[in-house]
PDB file of N, CA and C in Angstrom:
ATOM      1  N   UNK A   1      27.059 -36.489 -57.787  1.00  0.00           N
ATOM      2  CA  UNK A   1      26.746 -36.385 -59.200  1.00  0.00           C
ATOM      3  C   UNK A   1      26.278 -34.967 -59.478  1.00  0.00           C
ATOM      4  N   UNK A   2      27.187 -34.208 -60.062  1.00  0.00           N
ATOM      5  CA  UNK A   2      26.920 -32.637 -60.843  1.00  0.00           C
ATOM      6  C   UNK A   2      26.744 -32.627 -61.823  1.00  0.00           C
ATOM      7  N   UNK A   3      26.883 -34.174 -62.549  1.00  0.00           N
ATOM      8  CA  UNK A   3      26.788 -33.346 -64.786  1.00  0.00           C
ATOM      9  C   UNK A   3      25.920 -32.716 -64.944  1.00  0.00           C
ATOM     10  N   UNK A   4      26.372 -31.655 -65.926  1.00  0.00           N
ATOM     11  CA  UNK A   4      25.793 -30.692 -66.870  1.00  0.00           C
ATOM     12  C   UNK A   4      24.580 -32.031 -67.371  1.00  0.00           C
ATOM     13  N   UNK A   5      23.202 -31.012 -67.337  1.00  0.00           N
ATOM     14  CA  UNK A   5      22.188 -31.191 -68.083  1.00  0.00           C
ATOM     15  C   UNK A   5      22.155 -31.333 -69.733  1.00  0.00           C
ATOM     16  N   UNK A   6      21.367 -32.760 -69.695  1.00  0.00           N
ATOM     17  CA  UNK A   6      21.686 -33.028 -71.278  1.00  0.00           C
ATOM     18  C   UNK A   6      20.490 -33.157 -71.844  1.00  0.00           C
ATOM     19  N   UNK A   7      19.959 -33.150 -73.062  1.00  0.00           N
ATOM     20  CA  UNK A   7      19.025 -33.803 -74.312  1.00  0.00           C
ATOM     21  C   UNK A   7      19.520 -35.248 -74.208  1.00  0.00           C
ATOM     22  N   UNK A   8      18.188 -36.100 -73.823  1.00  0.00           N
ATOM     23  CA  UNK A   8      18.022 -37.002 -73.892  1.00  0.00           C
ATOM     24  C   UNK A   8      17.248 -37.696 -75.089  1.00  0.00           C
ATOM     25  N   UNK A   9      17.962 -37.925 -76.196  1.00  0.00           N
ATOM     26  CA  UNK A   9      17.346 -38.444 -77.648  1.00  0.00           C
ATOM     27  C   UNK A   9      16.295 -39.417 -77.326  1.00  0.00           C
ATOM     28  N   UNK A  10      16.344 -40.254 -77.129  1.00  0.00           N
ATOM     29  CA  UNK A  10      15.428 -41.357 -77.282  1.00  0.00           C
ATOM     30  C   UNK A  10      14.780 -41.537 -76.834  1.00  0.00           C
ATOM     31  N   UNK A  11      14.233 -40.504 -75.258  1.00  0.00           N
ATOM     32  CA  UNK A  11      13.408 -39.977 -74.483  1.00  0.00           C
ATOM     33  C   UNK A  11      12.893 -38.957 -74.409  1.00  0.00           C
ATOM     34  N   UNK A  12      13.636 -38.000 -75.688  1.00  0.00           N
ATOM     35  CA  UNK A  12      13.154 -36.893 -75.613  1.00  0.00           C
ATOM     36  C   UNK A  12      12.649 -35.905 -74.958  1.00  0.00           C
ATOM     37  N   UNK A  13      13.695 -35.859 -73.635  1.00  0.00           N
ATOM     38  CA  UNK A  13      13.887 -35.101 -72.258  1.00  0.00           C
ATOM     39  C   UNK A  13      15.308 -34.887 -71.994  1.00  0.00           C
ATOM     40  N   UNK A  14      15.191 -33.767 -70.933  1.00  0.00           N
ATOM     41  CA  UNK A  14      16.229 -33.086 -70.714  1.00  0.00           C
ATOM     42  C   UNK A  14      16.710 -34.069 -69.261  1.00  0.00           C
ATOM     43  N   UNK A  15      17.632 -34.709 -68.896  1.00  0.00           N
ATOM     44  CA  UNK A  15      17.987 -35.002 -68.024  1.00  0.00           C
ATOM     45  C   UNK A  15      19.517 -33.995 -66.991  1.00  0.00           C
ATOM     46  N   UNK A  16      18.628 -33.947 -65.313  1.00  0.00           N
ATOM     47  CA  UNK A  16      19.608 -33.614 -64.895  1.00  0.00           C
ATOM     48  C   UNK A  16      19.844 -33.709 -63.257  1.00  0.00           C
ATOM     49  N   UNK A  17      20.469 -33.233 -62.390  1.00  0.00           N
ATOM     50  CA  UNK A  17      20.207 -33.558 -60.937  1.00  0.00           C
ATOM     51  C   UNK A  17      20.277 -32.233 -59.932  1.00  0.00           C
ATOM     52  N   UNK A  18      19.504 -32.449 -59.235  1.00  0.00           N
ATOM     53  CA  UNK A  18      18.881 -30.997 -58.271  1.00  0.00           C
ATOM     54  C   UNK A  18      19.768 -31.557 -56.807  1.00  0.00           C
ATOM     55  N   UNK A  19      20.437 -30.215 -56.748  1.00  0.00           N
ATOM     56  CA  UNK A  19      21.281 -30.287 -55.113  1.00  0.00           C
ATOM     57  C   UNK A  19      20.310 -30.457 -54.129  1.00  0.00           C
ATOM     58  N   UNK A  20      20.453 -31.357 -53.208  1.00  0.00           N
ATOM     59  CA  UNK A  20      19.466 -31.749 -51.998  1.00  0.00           C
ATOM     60  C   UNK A  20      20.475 -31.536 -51.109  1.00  0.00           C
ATOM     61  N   UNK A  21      20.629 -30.774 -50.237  1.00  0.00           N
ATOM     62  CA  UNK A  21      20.572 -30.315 -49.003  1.00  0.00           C
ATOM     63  C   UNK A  21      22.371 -30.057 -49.337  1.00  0.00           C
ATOM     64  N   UNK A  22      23.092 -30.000 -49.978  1.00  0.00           N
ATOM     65  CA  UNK A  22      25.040 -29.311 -50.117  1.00  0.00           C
ATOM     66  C   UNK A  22      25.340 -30.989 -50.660  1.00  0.00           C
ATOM     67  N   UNK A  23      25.392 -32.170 -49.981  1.00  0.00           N
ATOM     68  CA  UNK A  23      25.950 -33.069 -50.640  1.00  0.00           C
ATOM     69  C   UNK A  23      25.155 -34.179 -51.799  1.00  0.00           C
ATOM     70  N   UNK A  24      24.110 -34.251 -51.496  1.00  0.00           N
ATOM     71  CA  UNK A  24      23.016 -34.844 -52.174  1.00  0.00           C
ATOM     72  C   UNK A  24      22.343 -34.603 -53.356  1.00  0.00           C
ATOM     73  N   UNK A  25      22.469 -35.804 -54.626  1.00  0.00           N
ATOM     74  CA  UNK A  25      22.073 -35.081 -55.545  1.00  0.00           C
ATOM     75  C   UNK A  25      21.249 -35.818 -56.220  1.00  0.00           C
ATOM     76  N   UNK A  26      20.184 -35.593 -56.582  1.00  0.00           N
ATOM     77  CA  UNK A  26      18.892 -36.368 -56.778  1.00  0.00           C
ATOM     78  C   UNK A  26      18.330 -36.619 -58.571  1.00  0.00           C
ATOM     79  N   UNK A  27      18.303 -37.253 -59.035  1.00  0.00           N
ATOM     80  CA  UNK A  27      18.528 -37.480 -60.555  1.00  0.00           C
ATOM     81  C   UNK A  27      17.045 -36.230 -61.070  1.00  0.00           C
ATOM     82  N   UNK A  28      16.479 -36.486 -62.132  1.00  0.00           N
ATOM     83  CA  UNK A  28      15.271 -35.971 -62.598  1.00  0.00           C
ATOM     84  C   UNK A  28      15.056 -36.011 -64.217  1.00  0.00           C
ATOM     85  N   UNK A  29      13.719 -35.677 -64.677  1.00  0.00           N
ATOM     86  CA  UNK A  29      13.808 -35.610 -66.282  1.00  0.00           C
ATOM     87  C   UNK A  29      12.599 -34.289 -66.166  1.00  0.00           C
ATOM     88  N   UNK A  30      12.899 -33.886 -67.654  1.00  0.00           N
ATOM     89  CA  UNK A  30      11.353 -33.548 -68.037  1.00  0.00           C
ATOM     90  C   UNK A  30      10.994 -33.494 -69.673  1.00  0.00           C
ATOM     91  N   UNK A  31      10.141 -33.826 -69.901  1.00  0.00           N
ATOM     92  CA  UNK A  31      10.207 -33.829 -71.491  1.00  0.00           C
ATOM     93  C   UNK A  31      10.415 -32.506 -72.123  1.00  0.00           C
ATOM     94  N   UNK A  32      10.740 -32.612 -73.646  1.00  0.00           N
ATOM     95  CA  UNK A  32      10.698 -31.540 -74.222  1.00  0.00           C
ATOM     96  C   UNK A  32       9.110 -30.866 -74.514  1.00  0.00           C
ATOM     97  N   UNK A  33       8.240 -31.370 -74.371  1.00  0.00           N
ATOM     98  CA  UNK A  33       7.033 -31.246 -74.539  1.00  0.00           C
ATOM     99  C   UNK A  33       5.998 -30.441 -73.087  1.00  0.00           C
ATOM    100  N   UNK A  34       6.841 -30.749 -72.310  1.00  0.00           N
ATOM    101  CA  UNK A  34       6.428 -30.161 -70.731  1.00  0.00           C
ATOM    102  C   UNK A  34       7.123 -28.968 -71.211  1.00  0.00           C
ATOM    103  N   UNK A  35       8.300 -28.647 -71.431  1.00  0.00           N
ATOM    104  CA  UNK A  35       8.701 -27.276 -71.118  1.00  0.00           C
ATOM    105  C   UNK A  35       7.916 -26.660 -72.516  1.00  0.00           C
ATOM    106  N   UNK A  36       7.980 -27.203 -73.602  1.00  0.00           N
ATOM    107  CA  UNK A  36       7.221 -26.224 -74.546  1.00  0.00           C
ATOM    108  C   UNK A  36       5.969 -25.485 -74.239  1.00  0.00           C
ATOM    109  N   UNK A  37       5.175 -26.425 -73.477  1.00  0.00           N
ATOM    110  CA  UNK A  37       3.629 -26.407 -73.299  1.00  0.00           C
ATOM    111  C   UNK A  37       3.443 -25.045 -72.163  1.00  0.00           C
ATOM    112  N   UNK A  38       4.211 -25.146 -70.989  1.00  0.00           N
ATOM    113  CA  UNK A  38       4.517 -24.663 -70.025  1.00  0.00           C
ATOM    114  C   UNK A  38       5.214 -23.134 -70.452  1.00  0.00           C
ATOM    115  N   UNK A  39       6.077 -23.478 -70.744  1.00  0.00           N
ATOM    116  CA  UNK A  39       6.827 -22.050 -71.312  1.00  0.00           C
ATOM    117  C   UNK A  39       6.270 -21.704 -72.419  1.00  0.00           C
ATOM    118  N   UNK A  40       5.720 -21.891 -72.991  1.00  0.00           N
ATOM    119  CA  UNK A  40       5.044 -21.223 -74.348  1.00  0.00           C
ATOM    120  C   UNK A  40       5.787 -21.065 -75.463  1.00  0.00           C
ATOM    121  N   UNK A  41       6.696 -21.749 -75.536  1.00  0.00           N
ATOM    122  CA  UNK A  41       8.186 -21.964 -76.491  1.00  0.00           C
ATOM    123  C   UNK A  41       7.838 -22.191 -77.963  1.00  0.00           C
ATOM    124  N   UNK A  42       8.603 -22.057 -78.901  1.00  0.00           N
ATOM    125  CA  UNK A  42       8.088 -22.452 -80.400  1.00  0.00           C
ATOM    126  C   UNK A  42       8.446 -23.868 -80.673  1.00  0.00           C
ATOM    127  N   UNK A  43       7.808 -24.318 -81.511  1.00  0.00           N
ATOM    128  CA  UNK A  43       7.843 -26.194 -81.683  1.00  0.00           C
ATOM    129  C   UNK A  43       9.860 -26.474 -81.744  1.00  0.00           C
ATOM    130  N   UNK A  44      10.444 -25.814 -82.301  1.00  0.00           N
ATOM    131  CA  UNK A  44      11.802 -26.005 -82.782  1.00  0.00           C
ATOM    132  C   UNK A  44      12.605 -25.162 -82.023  1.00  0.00           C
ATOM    133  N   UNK A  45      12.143 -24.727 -80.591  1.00  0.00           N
ATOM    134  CA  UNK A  45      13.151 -23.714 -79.808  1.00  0.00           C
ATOM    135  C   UNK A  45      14.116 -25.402 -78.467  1.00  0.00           C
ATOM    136  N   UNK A  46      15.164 -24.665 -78.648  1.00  0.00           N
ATOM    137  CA  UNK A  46      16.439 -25.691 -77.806  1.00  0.00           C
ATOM    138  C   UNK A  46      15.807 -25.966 -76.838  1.00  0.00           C
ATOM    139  N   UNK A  47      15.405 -27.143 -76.389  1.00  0.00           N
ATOM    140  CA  UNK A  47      15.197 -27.718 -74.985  1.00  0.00           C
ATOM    141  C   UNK A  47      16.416 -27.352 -73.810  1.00  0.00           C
ATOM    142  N   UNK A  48      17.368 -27.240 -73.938  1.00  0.00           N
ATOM    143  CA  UNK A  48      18.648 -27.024 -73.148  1.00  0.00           C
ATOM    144  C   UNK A  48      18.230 -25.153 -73.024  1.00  0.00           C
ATOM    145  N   UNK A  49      17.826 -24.986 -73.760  1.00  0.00           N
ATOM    146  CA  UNK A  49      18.095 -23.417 -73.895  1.00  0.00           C
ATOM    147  C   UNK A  49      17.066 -22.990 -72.820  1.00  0.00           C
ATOM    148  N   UNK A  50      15.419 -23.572 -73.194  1.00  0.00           N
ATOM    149  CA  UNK A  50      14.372 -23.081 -72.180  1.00  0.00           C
ATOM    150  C   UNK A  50      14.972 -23.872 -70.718  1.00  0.00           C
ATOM    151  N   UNK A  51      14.999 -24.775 -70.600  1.00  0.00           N
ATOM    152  CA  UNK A  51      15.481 -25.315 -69.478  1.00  0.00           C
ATOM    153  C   UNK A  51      16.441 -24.532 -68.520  1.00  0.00           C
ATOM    154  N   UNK A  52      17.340 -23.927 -69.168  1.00  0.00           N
ATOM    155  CA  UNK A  52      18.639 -22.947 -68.467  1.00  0.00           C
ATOM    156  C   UNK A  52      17.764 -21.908 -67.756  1.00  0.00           C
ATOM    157  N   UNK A  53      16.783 -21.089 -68.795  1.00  0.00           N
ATOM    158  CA  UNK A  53      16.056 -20.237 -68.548  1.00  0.00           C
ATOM    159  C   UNK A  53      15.202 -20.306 -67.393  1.00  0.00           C
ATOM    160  N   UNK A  54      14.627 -21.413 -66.922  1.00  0.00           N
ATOM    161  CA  UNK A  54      14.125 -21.707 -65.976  1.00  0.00           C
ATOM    162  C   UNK A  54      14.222 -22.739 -65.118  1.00  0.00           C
ATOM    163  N   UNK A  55      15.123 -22.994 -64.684  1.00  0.00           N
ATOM    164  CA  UNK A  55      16.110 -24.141 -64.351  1.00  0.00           C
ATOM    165  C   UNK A  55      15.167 -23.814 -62.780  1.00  0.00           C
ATOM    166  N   UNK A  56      15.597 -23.150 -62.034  1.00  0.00           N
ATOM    167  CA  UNK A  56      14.999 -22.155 -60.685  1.00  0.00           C
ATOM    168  C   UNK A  56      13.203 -23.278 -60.365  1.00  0.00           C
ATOM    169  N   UNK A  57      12.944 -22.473 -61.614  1.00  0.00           N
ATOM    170  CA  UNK A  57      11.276 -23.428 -61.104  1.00  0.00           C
ATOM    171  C   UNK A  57      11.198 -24.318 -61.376  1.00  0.00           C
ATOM    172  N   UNK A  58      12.276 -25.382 -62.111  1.00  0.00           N
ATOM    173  CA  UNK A  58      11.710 -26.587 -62.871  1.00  0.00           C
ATOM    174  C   UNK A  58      12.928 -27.654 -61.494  1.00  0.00           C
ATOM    175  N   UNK A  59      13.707 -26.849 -60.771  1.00  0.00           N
ATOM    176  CA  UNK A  59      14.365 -27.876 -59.532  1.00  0.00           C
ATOM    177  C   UNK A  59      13.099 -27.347 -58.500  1.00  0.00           C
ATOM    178  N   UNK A  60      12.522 -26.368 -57.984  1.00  0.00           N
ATOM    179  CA  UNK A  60      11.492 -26.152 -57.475  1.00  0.00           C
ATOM    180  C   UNK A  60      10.317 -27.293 -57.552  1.00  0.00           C
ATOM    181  N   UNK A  61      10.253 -27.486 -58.817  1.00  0.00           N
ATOM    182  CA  UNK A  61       8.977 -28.175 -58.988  1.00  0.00           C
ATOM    183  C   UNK A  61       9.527 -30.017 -58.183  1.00  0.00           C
ATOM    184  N   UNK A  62      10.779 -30.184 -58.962  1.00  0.00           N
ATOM    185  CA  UNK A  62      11.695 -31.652 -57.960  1.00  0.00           C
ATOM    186  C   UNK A  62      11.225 -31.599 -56.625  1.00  0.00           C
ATOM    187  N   UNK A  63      11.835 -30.554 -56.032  1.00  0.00           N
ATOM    188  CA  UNK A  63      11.391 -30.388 -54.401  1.00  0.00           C
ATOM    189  C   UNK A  63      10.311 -30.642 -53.951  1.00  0.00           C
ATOM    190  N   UNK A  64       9.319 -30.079 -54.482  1.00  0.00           N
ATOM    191  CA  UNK A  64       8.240 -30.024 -54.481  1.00  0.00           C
ATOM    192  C   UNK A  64       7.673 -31.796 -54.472  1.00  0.00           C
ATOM    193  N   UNK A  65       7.860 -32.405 -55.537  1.00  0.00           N
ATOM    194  CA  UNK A  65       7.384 -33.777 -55.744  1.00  0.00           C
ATOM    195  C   UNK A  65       8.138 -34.587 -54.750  1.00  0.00           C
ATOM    196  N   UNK A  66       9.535 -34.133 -54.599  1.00  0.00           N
ATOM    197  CA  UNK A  66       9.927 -35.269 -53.391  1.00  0.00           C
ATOM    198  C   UNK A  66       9.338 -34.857 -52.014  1.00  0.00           C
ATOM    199  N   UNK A  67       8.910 -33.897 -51.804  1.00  0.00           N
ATOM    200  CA  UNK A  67       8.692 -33.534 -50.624  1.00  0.00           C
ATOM    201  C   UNK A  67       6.924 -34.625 -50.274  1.00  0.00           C
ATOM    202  N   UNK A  68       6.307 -34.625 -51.660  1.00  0.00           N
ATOM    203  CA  UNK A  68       5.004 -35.086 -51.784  1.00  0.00           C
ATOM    204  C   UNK A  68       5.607 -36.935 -51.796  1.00  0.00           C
ATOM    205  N   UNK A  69       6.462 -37.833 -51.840  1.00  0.00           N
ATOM    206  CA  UNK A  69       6.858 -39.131 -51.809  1.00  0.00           C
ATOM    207  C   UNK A  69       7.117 -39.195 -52.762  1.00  0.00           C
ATOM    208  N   UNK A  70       7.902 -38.755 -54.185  1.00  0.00           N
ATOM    209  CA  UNK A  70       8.078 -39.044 -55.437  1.00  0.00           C
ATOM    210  C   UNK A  70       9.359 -39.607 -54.720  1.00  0.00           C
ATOM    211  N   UNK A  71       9.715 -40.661 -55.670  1.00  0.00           N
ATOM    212  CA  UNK A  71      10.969 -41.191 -55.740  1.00  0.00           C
ATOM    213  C   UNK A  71      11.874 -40.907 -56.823  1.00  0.00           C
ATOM    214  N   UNK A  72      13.359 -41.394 -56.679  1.00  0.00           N
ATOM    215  CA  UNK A  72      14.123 -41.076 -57.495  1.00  0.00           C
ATOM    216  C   UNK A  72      14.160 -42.175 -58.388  1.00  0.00           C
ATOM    217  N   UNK A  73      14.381 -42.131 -59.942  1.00  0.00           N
ATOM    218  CA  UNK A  73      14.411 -40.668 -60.643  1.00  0.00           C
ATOM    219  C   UNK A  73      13.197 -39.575 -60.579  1.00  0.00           C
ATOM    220  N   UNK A  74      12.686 -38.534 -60.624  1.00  0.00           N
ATOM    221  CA  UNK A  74      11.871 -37.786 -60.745  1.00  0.00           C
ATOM    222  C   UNK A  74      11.407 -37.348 -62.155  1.00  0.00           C
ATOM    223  N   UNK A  75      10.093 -37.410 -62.411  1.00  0.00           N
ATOM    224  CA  UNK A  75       9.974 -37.339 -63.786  1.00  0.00           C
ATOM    225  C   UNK A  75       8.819 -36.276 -63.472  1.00  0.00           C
ATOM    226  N   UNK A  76       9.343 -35.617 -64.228  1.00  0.00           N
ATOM    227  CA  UNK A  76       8.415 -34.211 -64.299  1.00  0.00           C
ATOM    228  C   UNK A  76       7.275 -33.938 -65.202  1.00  0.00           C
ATOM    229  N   UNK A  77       6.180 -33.660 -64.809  1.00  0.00           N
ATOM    230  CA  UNK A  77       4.762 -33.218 -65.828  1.00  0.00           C
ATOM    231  C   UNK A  77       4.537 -32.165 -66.266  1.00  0.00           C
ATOM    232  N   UNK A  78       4.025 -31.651 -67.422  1.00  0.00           N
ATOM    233  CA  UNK A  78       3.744 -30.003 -67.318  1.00  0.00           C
ATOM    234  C   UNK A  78       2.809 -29.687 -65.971  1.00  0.00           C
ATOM    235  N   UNK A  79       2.600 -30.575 -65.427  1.00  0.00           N
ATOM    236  CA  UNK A  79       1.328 -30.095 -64.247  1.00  0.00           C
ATOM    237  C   UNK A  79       1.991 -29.765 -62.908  1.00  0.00           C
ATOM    238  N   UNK A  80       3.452 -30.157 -62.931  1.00  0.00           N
ATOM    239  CA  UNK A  80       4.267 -30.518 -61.653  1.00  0.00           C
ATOM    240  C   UNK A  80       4.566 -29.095 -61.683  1.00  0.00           C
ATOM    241  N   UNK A  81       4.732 -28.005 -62.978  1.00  0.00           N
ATOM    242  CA  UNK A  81       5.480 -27.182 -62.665  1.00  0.00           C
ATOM    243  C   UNK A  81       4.920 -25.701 -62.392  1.00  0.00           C
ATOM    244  N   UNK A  82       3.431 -25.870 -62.326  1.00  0.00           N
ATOM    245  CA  UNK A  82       2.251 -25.223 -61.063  1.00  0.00           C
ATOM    246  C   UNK A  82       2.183 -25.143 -59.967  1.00  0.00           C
ATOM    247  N   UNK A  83       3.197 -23.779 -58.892  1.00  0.00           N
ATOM    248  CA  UNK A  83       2.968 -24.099 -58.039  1.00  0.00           C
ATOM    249  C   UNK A  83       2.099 -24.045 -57.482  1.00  0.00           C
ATOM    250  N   UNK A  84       2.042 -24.439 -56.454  1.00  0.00           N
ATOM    251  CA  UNK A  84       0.438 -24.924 -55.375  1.00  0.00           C
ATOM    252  C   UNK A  84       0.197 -23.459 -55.320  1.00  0.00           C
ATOM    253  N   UNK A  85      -1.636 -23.514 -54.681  1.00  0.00           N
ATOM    254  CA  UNK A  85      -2.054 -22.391 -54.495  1.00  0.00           C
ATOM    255  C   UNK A  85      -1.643 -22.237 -53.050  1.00  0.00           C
ATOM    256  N   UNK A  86      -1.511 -20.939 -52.537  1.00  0.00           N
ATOM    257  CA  UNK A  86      -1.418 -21.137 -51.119  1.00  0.00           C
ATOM    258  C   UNK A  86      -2.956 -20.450 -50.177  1.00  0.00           C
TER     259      UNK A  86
END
């Protein structure tokens, strides 16, 4: 499973799936409200649009939660997308 990342209306999240290891592909969401908060976005800026923009840290942050026992689907927090201190 590769589809293109979509706006999810009635959930009002972006749904999409993060490559796990070349064949594996692991579902995920995150609201439109996580990336606003997080990215500092304006109330009416494209969810698809910030998402593209930071696509990098927001499959980062996936990894991250499955690596911690999240299961699939993965649903993302504005808090998930902090990475750890080291």
């Amino acid at each position: 499973m590769s589809d293109a990342p979509y706006f999810h209306d009635a959930s009002g999240s972006i749904r999409f799936w993060v490559n796990m290891e070349g064949t594996q592909f692991v579902s995920a969401s995150i609201g439109r409200e996580a990336l606003r908060y997080h990215f500092r976005t304006t109330e009416n800026a494209d969810p698809l649009e910030t998402f593209s923009h930071h696509v990098e840290e927001i499959e980062a942050a996936v990894r991250r939660r499955l690596l911690q026992g999240a299961m699939e689907p993965v649903m993302l927090r504005e808090n998930d997308l902090h990475a750890p201190a080291l």
